[in-house]
N, C-alpha and C. Protein backbone atom coordinates (compact mmCIF):
# COMPACT_ATOMS: atom_id res chain seq x y z
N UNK A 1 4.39 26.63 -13.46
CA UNK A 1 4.00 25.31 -12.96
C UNK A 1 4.27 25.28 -11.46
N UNK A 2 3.42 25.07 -10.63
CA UNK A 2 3.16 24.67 -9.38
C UNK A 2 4.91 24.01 -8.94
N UNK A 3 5.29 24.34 -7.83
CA UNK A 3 6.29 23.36 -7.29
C UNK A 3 5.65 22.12 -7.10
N UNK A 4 4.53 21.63 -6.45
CA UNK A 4 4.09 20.24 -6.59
C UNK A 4 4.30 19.50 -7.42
N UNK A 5 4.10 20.25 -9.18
CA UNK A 5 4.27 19.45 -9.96
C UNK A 5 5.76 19.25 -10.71
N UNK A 6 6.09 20.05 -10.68
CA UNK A 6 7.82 20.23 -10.51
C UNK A 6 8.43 19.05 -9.74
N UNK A 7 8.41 18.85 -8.76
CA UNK A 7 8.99 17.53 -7.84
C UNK A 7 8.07 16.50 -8.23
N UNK A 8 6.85 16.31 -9.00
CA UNK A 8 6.13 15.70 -9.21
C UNK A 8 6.97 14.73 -10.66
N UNK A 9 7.05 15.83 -11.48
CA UNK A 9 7.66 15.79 -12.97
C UNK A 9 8.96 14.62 -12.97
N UNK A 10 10.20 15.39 -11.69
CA UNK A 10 11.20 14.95 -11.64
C UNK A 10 11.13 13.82 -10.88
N UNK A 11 10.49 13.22 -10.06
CA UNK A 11 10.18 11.90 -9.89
C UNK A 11 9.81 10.74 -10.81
N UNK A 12 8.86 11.03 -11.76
CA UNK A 12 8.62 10.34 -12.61
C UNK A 12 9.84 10.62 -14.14
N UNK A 13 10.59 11.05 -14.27
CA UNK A 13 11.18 11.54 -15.47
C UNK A 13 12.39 10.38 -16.07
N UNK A 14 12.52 10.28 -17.05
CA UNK A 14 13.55 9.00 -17.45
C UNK A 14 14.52 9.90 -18.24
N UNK A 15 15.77 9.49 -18.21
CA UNK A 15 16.26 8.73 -17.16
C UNK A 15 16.08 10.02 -15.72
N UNK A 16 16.30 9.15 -14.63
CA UNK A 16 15.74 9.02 -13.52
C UNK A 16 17.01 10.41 -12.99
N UNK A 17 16.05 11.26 -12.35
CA UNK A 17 16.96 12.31 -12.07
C UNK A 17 17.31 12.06 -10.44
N UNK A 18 18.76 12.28 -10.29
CA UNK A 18 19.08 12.64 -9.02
C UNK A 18 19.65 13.18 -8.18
N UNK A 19 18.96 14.13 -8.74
CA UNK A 19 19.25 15.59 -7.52
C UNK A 19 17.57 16.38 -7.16
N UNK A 20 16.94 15.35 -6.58
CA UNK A 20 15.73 15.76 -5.83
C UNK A 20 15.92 15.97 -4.52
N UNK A 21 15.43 17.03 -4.00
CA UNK A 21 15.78 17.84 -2.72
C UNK A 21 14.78 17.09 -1.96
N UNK A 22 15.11 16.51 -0.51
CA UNK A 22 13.93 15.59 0.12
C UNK A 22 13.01 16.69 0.62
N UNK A 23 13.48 18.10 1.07
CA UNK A 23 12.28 18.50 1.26
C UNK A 23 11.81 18.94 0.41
N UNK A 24 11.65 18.77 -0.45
CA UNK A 24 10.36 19.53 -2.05
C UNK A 24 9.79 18.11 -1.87
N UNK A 25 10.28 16.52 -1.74
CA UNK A 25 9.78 15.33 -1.34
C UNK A 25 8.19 15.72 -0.47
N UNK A 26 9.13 15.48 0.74
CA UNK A 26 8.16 16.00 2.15
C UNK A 26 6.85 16.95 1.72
N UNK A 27 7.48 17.89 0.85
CA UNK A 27 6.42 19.15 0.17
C UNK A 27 5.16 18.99 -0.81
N UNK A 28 5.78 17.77 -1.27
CA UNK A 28 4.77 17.53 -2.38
C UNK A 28 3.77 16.50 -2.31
N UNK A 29 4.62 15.55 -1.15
CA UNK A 29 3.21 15.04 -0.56
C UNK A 29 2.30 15.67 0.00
N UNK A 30 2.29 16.47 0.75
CA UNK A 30 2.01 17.43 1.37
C UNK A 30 1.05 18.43 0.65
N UNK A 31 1.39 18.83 -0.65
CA UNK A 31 0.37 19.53 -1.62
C UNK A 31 -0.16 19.03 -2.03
N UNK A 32 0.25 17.43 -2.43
CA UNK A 32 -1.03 17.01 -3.12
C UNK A 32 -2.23 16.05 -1.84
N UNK A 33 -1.81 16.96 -0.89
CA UNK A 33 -2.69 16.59 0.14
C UNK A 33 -2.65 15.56 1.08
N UNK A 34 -1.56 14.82 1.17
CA UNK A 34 -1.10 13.74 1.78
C UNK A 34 -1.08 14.44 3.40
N UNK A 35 -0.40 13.73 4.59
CA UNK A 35 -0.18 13.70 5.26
C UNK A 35 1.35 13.40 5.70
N UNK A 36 2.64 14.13 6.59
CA UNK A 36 3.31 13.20 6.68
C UNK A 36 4.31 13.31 8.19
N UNK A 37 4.78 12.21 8.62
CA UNK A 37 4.85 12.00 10.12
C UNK A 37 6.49 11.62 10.11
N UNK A 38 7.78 12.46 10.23
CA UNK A 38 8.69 11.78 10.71
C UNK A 38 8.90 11.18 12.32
N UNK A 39 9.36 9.92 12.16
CA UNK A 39 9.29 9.09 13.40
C UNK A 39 10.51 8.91 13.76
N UNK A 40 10.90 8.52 15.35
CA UNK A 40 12.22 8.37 15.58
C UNK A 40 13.56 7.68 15.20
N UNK A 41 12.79 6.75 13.94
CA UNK A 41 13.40 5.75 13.66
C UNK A 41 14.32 6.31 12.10
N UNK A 42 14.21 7.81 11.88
CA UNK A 42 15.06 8.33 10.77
C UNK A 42 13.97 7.83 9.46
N UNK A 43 12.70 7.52 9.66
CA UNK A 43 11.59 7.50 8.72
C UNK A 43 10.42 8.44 8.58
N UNK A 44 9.50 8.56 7.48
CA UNK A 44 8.81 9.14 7.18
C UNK A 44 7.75 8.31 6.51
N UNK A 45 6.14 8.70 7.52
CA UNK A 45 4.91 7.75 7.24
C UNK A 45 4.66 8.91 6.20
N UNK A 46 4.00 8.51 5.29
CA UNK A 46 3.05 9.24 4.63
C UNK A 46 1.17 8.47 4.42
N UNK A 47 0.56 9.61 4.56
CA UNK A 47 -0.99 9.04 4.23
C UNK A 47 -1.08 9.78 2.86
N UNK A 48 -1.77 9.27 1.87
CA UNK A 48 -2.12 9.97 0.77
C UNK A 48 -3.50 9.01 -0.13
N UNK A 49 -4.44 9.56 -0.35
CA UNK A 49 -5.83 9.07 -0.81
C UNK A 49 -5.74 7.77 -0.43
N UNK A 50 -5.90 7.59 1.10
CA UNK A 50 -6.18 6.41 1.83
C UNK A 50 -5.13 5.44 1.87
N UNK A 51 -4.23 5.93 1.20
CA UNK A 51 -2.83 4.81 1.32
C UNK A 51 -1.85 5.35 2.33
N UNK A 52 -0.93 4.19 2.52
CA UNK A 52 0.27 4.91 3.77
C UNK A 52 1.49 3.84 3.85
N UNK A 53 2.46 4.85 3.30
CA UNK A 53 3.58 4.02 3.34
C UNK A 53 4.85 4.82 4.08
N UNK A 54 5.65 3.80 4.22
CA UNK A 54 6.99 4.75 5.10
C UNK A 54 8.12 4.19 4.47
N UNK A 55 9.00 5.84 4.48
CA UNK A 55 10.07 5.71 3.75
C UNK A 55 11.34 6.27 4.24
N UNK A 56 12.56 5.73 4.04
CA UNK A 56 14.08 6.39 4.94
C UNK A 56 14.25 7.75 4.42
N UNK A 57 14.27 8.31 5.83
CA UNK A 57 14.92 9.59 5.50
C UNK A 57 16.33 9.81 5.02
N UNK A 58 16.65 10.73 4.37
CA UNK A 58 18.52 10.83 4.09
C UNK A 58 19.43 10.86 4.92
N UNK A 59 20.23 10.39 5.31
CA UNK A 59 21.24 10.37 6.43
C UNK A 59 21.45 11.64 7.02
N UNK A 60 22.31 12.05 7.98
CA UNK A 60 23.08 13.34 7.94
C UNK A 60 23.80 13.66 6.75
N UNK A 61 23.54 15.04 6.24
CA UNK A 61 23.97 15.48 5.39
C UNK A 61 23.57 15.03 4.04
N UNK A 62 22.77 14.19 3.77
CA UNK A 62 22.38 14.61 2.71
C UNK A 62 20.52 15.24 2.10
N UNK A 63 20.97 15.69 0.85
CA UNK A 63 19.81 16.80 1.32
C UNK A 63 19.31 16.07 -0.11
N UNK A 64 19.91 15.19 -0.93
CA UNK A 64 19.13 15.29 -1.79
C UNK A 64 18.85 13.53 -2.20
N UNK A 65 17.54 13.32 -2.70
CA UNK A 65 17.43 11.69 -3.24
C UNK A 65 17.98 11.20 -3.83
N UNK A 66 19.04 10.11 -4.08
CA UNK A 66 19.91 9.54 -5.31
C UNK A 66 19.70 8.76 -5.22
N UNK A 67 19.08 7.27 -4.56
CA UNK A 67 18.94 6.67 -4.93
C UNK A 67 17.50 5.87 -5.40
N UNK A 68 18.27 5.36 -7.10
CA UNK A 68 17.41 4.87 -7.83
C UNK A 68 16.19 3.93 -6.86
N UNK A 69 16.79 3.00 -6.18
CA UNK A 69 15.51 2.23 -5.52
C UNK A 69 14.68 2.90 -5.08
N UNK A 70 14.84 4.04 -4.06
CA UNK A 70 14.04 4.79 -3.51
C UNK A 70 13.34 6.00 -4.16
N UNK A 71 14.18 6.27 -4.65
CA UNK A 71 12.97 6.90 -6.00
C UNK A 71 11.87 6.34 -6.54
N UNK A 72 12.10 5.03 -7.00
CA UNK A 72 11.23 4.26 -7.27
C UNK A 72 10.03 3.17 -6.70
N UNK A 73 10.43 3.58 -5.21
CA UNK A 73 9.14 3.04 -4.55
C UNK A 73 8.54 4.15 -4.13
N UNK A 74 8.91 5.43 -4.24
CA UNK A 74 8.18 6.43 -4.03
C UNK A 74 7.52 6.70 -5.72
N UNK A 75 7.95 6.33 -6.57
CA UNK A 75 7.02 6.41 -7.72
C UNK A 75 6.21 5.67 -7.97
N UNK A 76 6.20 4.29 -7.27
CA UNK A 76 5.07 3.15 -7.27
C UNK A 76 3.97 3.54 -6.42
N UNK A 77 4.22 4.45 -4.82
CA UNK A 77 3.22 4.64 -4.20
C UNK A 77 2.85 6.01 -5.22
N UNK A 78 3.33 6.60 -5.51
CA UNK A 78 2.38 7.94 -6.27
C UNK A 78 1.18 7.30 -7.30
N UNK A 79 2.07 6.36 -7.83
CA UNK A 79 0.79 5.96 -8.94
C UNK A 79 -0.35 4.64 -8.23
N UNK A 80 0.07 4.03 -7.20
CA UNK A 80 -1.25 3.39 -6.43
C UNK A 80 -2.00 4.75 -5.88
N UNK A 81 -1.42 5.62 -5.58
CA UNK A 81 -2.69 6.61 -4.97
C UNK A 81 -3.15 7.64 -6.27
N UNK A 82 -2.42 7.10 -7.44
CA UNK A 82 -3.43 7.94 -8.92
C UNK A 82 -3.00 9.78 -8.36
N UNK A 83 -1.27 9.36 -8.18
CA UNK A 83 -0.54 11.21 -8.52
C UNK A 83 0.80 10.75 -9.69
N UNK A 84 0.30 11.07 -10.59
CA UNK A 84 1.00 11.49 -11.63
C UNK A 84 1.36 12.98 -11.96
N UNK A 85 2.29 12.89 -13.08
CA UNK A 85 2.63 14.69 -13.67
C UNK A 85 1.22 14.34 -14.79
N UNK A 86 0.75 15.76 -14.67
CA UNK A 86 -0.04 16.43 -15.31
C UNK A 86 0.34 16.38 -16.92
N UNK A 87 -0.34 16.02 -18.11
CA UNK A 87 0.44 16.24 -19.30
C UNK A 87 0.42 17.53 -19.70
N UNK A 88 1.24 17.69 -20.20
CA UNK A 88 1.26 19.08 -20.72
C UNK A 88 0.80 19.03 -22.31
């Protein structure tokens, strides 16, 4: 399975995993064709099938997503732009 869909999987997965690495994040917008722009402000625009939202990067030192909120507005924009996990 594709790493795309791998970080894809674990975004959407219940209960809600957290130990997602932000850059496989960054990566997978990115494969599934998005666009994405960190700005000075410790954020990240993303474009993806005509949508565009921006989201906090992790502080110093941390490398991986934990929190539930933010997981979850990054799972609301995946499914307005119609990226889901693939069924198996």
């Amino acid at each position: 399975m594709p790493h795309t869909q791998l970080t894809l999987k674990q975004i959407f997965a219940h209960p809600t995993s957290h130990n997602i690495h932000w850059r496989d994040i960054v990566h997978m917008f990115e494969g599934l064709g998005g666009t994405t722009e960190e700005t000075k402000k410790e954020h990240l625009k993303v474009k993806l099938n005509g949508k565009e939202m921006t989201f906090g990067v992790p502080r110093h030192g941390h490398h991986t997503l934990e929190d539930n909120d933010e997981i979850g507005h990054i799972r609301r924009f995946l499914r307005e732009c119609g990226c889901e996990p693939k069924a198996e």
